[in-house]
Structure formats: C-alpha cells, structure tokens
N, C-alpha and C. Protein backbone atom coordinates (compact mmCIF):
# COMPACT_ATOMS: atom_id res chain seq x y z
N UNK A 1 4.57 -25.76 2.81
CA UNK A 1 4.77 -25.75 4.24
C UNK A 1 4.30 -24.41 4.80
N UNK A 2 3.41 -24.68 5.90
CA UNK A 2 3.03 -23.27 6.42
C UNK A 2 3.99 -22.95 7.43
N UNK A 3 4.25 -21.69 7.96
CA UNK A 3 4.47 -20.97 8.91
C UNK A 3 4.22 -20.28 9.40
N UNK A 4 4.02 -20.44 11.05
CA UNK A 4 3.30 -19.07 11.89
C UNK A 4 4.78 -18.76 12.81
N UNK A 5 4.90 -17.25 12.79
CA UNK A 5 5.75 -16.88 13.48
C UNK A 5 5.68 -17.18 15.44
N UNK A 6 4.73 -17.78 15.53
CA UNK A 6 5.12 -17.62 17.08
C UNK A 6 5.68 -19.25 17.27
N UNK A 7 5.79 -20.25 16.13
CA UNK A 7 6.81 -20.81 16.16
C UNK A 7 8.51 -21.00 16.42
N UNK A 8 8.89 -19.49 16.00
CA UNK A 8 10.07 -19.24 15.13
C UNK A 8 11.28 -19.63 16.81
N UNK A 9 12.47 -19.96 16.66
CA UNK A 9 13.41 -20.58 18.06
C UNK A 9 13.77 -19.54 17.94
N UNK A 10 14.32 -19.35 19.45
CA UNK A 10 15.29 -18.01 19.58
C UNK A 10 16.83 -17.95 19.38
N UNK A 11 17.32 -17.35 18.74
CA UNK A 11 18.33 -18.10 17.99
C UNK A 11 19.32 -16.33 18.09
N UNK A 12 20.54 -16.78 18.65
CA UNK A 12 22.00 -15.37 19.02
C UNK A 12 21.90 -14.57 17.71
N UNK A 13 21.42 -13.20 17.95
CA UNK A 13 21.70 -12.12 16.78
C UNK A 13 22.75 -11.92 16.70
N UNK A 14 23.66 -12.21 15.30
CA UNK A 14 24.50 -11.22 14.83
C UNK A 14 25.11 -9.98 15.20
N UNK A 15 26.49 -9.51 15.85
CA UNK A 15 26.89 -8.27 16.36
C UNK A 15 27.22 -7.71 14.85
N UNK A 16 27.43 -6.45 15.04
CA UNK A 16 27.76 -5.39 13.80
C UNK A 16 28.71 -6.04 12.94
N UNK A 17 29.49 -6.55 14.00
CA UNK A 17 31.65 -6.78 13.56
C UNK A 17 30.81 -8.26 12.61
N UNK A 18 30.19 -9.01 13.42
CA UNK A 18 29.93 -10.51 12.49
C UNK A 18 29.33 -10.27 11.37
N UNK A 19 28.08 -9.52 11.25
CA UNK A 19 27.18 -8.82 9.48
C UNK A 19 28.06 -8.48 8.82
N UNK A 20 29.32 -7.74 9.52
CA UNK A 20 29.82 -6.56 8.60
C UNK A 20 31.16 -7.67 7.72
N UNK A 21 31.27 -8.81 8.81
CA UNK A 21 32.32 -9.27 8.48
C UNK A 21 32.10 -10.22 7.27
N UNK A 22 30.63 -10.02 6.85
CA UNK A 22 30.00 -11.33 5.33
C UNK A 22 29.80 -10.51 4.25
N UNK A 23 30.11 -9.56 4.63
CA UNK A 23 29.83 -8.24 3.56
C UNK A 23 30.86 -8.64 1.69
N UNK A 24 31.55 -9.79 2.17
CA UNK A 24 32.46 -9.63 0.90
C UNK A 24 31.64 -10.84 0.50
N UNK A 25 31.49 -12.29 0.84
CA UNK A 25 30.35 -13.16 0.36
C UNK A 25 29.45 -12.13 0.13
N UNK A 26 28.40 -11.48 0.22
CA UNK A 26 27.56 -10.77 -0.27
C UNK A 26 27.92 -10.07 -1.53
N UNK A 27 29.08 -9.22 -1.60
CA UNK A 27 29.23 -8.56 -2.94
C UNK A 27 29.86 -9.57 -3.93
N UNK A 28 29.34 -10.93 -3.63
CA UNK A 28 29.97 -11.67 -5.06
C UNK A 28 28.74 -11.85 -5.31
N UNK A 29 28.06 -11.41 -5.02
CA UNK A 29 26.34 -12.31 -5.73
C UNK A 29 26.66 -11.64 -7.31
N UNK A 30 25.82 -12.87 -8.22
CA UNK A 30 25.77 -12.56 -9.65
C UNK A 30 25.23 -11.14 -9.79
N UNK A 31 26.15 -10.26 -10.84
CA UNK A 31 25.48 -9.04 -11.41
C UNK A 31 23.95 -9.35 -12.15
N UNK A 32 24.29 -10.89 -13.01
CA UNK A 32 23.33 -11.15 -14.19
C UNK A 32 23.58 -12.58 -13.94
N UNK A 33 22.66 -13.53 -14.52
CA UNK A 33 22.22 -14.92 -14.29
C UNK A 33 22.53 -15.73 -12.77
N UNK A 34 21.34 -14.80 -12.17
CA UNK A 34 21.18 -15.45 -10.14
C UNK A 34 20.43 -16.34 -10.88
N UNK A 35 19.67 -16.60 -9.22
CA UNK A 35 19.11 -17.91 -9.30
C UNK A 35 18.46 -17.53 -8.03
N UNK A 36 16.93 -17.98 -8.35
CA UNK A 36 15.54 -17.64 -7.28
C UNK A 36 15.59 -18.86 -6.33
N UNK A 37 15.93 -18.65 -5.17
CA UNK A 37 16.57 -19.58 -4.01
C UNK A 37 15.06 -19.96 -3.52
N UNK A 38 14.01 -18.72 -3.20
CA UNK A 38 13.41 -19.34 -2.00
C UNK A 38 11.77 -17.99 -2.35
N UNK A 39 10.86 -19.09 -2.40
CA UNK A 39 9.37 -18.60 -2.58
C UNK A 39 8.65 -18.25 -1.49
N UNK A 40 8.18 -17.18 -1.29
CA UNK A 40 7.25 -17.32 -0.01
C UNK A 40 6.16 -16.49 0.06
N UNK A 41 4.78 -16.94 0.31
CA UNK A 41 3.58 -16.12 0.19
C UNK A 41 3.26 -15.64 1.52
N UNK A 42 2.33 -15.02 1.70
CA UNK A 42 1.87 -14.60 2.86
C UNK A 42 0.42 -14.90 3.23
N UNK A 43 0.35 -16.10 3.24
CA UNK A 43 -1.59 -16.21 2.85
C UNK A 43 -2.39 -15.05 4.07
N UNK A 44 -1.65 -15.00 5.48
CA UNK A 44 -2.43 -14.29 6.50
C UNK A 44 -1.25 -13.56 6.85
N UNK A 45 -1.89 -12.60 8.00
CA UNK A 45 -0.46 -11.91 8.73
C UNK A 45 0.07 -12.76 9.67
N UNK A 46 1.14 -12.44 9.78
CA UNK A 46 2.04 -13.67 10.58
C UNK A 46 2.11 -15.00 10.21
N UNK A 47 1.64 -15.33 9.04
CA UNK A 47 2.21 -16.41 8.68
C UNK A 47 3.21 -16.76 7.16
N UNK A 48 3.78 -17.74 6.81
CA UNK A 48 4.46 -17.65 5.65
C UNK A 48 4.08 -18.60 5.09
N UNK A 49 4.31 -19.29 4.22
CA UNK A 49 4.14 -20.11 2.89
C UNK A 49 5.16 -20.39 2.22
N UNK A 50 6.16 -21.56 2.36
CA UNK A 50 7.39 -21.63 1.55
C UNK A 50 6.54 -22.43 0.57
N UNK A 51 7.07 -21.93 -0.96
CA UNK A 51 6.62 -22.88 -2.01
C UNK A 51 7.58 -23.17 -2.87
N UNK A 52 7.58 -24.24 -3.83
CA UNK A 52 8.48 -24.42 -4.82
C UNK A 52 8.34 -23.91 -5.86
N UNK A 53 6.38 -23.69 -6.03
CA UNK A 53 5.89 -22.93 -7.61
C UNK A 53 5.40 -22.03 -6.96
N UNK A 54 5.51 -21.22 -7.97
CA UNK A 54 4.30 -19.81 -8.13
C UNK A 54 4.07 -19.37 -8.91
N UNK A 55 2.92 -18.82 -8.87
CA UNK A 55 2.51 -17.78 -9.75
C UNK A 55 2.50 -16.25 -9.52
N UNK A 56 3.23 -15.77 -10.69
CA UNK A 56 3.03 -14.13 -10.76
C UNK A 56 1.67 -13.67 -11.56
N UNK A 57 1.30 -12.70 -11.31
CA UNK A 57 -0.16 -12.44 -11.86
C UNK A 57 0.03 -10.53 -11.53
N UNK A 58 -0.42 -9.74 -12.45
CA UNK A 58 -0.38 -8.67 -12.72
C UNK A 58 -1.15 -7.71 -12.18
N UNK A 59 -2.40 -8.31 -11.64
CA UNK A 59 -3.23 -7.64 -10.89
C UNK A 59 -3.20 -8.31 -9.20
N UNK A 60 -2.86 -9.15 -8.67
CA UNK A 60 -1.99 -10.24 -6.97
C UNK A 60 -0.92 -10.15 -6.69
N UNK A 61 0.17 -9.99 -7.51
CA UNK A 61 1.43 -9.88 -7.36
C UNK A 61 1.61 -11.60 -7.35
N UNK A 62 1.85 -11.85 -6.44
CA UNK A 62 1.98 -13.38 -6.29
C UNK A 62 0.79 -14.24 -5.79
N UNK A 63 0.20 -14.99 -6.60
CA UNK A 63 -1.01 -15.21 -6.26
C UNK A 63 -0.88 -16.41 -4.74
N UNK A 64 -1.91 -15.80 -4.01
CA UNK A 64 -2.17 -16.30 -2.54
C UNK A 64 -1.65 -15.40 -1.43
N UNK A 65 -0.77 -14.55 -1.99
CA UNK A 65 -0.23 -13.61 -0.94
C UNK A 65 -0.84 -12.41 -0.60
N UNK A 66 -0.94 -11.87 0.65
CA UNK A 66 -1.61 -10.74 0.66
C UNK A 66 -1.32 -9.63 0.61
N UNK A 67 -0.50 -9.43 -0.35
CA UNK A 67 0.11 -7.89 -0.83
C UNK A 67 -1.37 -7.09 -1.20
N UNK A 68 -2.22 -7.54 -2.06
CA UNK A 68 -3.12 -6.95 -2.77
C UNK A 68 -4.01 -6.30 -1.58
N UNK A 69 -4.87 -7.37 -0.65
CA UNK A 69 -5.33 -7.06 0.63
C UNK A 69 -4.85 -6.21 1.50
N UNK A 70 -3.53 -5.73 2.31
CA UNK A 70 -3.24 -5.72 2.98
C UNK A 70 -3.24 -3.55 2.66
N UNK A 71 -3.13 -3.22 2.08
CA UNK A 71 -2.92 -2.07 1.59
C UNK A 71 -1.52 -1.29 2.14
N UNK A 72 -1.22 -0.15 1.87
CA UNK A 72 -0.21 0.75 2.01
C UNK A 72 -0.45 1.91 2.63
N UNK A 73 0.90 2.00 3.78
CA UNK A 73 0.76 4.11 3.92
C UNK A 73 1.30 4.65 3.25
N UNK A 74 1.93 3.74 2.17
CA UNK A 74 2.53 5.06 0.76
C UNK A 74 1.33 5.39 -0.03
N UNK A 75 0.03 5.02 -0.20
CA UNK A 75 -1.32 5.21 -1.19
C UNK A 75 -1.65 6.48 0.10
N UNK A 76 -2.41 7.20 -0.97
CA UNK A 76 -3.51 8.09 -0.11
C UNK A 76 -4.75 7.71 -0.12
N UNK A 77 -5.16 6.73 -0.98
CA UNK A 77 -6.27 5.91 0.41
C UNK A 77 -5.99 4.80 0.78
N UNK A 78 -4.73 4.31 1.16
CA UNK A 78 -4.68 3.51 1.94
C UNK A 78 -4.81 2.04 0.68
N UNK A 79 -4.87 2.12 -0.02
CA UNK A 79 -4.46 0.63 -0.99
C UNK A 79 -3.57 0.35 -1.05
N UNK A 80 -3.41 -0.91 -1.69
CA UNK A 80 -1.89 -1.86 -1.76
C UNK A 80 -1.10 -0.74 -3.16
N UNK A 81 0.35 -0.53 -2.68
CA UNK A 81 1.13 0.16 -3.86
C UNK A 81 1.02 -0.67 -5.18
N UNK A 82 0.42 -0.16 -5.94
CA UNK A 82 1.31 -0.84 -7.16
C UNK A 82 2.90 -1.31 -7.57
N UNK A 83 3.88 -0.36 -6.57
CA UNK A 83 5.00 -0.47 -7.32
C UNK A 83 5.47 -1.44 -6.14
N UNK A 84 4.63 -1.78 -5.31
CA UNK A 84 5.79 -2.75 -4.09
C UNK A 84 4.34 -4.32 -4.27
N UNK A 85 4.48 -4.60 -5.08
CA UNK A 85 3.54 -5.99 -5.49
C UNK A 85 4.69 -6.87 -4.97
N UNK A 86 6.05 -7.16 -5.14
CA UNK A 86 6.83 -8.00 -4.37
C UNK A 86 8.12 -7.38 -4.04
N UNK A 87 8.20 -7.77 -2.78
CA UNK A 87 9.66 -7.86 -2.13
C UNK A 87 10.68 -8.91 -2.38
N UNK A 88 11.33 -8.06 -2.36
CA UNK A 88 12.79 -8.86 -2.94
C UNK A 88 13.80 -8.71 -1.93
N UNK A 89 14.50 -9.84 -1.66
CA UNK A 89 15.98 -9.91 -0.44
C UNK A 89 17.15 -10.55 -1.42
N UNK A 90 18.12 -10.39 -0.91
CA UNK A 90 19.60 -10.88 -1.93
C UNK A 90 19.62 -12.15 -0.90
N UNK A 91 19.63 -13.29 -1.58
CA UNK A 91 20.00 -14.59 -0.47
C UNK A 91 20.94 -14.63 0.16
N UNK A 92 22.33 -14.02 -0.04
CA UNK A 92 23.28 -13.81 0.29
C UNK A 92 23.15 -13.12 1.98
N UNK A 93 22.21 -12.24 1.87
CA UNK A 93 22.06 -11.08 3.16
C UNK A 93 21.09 -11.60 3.58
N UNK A 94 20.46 -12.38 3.33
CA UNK A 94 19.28 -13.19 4.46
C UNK A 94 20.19 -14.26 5.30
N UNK A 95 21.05 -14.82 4.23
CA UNK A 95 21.87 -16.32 4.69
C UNK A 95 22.31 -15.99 6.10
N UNK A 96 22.93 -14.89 5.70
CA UNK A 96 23.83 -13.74 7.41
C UNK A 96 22.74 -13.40 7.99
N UNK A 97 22.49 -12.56 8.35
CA UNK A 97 21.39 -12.36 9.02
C UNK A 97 20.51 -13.22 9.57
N UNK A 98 19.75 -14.12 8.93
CA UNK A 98 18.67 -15.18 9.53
C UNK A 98 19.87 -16.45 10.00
N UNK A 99 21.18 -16.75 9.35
CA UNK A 99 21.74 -17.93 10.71
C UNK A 99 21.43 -19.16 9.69
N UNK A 100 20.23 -19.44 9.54
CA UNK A 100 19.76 -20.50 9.38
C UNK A 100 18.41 -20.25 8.34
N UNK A 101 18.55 -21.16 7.19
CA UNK A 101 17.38 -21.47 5.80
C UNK A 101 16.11 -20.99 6.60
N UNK A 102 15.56 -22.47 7.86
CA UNK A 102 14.48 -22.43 7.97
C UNK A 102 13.61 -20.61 8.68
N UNK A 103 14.86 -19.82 8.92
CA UNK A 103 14.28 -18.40 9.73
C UNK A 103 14.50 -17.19 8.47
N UNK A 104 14.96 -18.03 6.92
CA UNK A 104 14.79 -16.68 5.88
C UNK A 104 13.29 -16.19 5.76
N UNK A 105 12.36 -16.87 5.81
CA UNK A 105 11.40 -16.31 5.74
C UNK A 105 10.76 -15.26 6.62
N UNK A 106 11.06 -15.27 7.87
CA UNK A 106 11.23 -14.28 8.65
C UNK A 106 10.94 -13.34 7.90
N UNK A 107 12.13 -13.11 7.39
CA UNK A 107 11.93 -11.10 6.68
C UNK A 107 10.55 -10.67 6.19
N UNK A 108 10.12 -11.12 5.56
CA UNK A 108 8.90 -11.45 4.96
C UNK A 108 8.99 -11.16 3.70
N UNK A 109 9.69 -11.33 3.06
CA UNK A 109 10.32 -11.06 1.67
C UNK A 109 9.80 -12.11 0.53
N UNK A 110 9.38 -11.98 -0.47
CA UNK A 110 8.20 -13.30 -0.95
C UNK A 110 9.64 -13.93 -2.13
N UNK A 111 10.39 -13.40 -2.55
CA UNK A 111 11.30 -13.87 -3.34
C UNK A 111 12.84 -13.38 -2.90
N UNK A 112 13.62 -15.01 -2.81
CA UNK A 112 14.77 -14.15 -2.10
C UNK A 112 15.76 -15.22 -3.43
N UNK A 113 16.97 -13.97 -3.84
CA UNK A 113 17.54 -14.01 -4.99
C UNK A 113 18.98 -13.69 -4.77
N UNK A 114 19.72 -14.92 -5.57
CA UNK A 114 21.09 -14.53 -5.14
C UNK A 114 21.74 -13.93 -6.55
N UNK A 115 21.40 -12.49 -6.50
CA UNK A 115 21.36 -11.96 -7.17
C UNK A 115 21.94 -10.02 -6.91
N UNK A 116 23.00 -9.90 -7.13
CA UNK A 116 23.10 -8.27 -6.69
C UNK A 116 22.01 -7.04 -6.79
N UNK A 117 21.46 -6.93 -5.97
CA UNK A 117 20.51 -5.95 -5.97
C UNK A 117 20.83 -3.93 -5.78
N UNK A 118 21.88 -4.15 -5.88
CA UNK A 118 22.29 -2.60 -6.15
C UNK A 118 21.93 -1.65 -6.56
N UNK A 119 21.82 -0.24 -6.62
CA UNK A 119 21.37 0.35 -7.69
C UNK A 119 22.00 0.55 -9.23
N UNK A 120 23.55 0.33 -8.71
CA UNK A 120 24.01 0.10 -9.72
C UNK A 120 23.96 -0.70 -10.81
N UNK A 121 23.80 -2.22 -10.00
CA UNK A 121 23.54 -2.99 -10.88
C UNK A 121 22.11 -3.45 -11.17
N UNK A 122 20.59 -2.92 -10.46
CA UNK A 122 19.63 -3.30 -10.87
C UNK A 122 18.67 -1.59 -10.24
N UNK A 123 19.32 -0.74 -11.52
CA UNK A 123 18.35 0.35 -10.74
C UNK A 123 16.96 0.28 -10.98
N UNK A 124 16.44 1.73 -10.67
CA UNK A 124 14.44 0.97 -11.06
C UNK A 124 13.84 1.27 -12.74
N UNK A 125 13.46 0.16 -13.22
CA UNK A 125 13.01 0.35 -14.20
C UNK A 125 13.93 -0.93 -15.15
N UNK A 126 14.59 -1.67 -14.49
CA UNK A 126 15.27 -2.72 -15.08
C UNK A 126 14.27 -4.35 -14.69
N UNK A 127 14.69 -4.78 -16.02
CA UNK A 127 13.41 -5.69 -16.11
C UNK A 127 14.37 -7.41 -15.78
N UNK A 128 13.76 -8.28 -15.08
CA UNK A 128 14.04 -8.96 -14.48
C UNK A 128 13.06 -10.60 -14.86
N UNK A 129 13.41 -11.56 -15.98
CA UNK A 129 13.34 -12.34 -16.26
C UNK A 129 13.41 -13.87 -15.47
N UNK A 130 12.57 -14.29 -14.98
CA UNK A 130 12.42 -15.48 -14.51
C UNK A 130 11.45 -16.42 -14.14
N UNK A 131 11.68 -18.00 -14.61
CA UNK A 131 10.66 -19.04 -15.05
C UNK A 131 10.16 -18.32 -16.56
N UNK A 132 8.47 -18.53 -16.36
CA UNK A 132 7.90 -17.75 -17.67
C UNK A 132 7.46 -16.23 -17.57
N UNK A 133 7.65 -15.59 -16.51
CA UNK A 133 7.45 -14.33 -15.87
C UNK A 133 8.31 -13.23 -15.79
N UNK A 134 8.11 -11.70 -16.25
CA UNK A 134 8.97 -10.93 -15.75
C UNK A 134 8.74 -9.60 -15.20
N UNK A 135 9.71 -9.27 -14.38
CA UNK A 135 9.06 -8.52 -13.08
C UNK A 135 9.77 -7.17 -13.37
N UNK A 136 9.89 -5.94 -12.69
CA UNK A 136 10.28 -4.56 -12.66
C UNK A 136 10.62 -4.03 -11.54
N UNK A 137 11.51 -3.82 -11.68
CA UNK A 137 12.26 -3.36 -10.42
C UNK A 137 11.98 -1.60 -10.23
N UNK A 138 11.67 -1.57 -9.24
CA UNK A 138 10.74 -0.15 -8.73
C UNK A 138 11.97 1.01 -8.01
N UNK A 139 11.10 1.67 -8.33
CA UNK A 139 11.97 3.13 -7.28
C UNK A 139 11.52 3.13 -5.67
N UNK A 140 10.70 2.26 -4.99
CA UNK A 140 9.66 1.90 -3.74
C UNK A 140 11.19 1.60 -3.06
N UNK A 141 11.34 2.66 -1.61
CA UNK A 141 12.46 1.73 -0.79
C UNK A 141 12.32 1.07 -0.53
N UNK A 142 13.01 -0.36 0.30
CA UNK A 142 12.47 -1.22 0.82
C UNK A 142 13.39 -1.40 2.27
N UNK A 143 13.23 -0.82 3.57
CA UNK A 143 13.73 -0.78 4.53
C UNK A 143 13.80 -1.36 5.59
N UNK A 144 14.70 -1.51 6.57
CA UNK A 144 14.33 -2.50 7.78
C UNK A 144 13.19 -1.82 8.56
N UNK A 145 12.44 -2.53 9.26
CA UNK A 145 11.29 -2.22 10.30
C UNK A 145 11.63 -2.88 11.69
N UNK A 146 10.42 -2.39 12.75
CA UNK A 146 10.78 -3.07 14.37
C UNK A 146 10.47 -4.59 13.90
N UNK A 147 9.49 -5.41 13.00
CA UNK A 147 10.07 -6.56 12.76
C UNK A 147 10.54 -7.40 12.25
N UNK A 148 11.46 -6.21 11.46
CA UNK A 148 13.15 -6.96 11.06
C UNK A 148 13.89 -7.27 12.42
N UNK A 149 13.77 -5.80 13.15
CA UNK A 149 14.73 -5.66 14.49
C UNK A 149 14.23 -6.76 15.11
N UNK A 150 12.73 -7.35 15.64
CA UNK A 150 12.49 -8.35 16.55
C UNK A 150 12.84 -9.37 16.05
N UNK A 151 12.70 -9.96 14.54
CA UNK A 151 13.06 -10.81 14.59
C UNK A 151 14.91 -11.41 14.14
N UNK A 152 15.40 -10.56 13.75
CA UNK A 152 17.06 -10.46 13.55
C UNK A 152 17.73 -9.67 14.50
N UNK A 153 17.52 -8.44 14.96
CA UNK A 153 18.17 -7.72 16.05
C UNK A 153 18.19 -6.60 15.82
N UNK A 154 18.77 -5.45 16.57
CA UNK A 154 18.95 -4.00 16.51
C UNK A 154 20.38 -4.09 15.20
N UNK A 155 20.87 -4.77 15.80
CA UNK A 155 22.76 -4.68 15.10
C UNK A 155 22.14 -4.92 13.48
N UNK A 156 21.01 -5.79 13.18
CA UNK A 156 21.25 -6.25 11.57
C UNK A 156 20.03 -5.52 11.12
N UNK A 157 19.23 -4.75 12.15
CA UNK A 157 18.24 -3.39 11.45
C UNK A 157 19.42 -2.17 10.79
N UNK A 158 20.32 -2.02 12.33
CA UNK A 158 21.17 -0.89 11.72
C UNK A 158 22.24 -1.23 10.34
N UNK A 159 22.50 -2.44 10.17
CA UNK A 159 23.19 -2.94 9.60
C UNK A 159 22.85 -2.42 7.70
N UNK A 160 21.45 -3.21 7.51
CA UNK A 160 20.72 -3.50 6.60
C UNK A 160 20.63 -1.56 6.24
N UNK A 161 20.57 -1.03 6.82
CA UNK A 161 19.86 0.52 6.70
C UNK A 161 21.32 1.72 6.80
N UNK A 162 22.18 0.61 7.14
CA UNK A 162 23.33 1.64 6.99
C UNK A 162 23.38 2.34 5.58
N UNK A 163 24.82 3.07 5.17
CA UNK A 163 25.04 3.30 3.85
C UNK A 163 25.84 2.61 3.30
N UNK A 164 26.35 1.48 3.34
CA UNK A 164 26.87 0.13 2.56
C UNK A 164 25.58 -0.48 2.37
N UNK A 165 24.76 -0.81 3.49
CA UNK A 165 23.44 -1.74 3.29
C UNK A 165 22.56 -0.87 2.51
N UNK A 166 22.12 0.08 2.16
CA UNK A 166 21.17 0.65 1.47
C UNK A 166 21.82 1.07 0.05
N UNK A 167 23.10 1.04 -0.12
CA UNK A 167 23.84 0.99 -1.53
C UNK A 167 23.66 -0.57 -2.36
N UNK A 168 23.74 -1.07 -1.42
CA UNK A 168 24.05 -2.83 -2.00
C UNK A 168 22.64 -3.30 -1.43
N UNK A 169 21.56 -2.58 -0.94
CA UNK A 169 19.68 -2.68 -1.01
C UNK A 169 19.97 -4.15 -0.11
N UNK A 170 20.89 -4.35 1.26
CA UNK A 170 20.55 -5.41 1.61
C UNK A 170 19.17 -5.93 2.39
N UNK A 171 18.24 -4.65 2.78
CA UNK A 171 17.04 -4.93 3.27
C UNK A 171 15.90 -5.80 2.00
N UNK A 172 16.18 -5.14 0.54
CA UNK A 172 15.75 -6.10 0.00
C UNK A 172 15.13 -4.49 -1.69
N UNK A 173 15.13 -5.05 -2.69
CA UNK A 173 14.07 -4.01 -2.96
C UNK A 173 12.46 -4.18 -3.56
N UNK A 174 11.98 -2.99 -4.18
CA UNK A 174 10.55 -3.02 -4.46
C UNK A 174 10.20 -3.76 -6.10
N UNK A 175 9.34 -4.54 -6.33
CA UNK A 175 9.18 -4.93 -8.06
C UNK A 175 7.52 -5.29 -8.60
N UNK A 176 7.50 -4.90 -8.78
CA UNK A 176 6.23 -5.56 -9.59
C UNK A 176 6.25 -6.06 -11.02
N UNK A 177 5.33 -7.27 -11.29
CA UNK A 177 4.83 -7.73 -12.44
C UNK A 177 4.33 -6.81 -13.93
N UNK A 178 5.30 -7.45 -14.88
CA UNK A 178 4.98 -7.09 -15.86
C UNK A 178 4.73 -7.88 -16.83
N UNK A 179 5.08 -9.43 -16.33
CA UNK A 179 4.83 -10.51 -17.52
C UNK A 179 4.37 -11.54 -16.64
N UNK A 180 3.00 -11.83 -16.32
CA UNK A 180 2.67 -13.19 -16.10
C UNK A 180 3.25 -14.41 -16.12
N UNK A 181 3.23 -15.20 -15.18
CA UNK A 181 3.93 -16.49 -15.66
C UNK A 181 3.97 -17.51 -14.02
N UNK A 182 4.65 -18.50 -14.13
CA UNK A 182 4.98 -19.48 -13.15
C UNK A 182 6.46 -19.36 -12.81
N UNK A 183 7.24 -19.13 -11.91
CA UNK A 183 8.15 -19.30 -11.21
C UNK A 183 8.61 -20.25 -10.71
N UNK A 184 9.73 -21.11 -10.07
CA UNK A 184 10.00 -22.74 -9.41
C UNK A 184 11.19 -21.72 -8.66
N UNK A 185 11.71 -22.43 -7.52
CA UNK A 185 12.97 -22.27 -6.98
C UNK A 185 14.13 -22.89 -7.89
N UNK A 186 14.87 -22.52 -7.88
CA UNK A 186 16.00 -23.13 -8.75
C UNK A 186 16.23 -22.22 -10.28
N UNK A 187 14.58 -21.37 -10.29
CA UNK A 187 14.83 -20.54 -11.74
C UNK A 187 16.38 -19.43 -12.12
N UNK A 188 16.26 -19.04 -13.12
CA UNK A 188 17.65 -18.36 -13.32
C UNK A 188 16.79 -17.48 -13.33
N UNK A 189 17.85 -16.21 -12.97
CA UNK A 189 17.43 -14.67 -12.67
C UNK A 189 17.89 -14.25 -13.89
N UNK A 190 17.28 -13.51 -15.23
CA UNK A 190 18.24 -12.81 -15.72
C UNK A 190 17.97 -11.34 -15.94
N UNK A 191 19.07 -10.37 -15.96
CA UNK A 191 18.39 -9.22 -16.44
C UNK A 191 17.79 -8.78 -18.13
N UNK A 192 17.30 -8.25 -18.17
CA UNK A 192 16.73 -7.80 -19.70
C UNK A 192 16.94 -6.63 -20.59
C-alpha cells in the first residue's frame, strides 16, 4: 500500500497530561522477544510503503527505501550515514502518539517494534535478531523534528525529546544491518 502524506486526516494532538499519561503501557514493552509490528519503506520523499516483507541488505538498508539516496548532515560530504541505515520506533509510543495504525507511518520510521528501546535495555552495539536478518543498534540519536511536530504536535515533539522520552528513546533509535535476510510483520525481535 502506498502513501502520500498530503493524504494524511487531521486528527486532535495529544496534550502533555494524555502522552504522559501512556507512559506506563509503554514501559511494559518486552525487554527481549518483541515482535516487528509494522514495515515501512520510503520509495520517494513524502511518501510511505507499508509492507508485510522485506528485505534487509547491507549495502540499502532496506531495500526500496531511500535511506541510501537521500544522504546525511551527520557525513561531511553529505552521504547517507552508515550507522542510521534504519529507524526504529517502540510501537507502543507510536500507538500514543499517532491515535490511530493507519497515521504510524507518519513518523517515518521504517520498522516499528514493540520492543523496549532504552539504553539500558538495548544500548549501541547490541545485536538484534529478526526473520533471517540481524541488525545493530547504533550510537546515531534519533530525535523529534518540525515533522514529527507537524505531523503529531508541539506537546508529543516535546514529549518524545523530554528526559523520560530520550531515556526510554521514544522518538525511536539508530541501526544498521549486519546480517542480510527477509523480515515479515509478525517476526519475533530477539536480542543476541
């Protein structure tokens, strides 16, 4: 299914008191054996790609998405990071935030995992098992932007970037490929 954002309904942001108040559903997400909820590529800008399969690939990140293309202002010339090949969101903190399934993609987050993303429990350099593929979890922040804020609100930019939200990485964090393979929704997350 494609998606172009100038589709997306306008739909009541979240006040502070309501984010803050899902914060305990959020800290039950699995430490170890989540489960990969929701696929999404980026074939162009502004648009999304929900899929059921994918592929990880070591030199694309996720093949069809334009991580590789699109490059970085963390490179000094301007290429795609190596260490941010995919974004990662906790399903838990999209669920709040986006309201509704069909607006998780919004974030633009290509794999969203109900899975604790902490530093505690997944700092960088911890390896991350799922389908036939496994991925690496990076030291790359991964922070809210103006369109997180446009499309969720001011309240769940500040929210996500507070110091509860940047302890418990609810903006999402950085990973790249280290084991080739195919992915499905429904896969188990495990750590390694």
């Amino acid at each position: 299914m494609l998606y172009n954002e100038v589709e997306q309904v306008n739909i009541k942001h979240l006040t502070t008191a309501e984010l803050e108040a899902g914060l305990d559903i959020i800290r039950q997400s699995p430490k170890d054996d989540g489960v990969l909820e929701l696929i999404v590529r980026r074939p162009q800008p502004e648009e999304r790609e929900v899929l059921v399969e994918g592929e990880l690939d070591l030199e694309v990140g996720l093949v069809g998405d334009t991580w590789k293309t699109r490059g970085s202002s963390r490179t000094a010339d301007g290429s795609s990071h190596p260490d941010m090949q995919l974004n990662i969101i906790n399903s838990r903190a999209i669920a709040l935030v986006a309201q509704d399934k069909e607006r998780w993609q919004l974030a633009g987050d290509q794999l969203f995992i109900d899975l604790d993303l902490s530093d505690e429990n997944l700092p960088p350099g911890t390896q991350l098992a799922l389908g036939s593929a496994v991925i690496e979890v990076t030291d790359q922040p991964h922070t809210g932007c103006k369109k997180f804020m446009a499309r969720f609100g001011v309240d769940a930019l500040k929210f996500v970037n507070s110091p509860v939200g940047k302890q418990l990485h609810l903006r999402g964090i950085n990973a790249k490929v280290v084991q080739p393979g195919v992915i499905r929704v429904g896969d188990r997350v495990r750590k390694l």
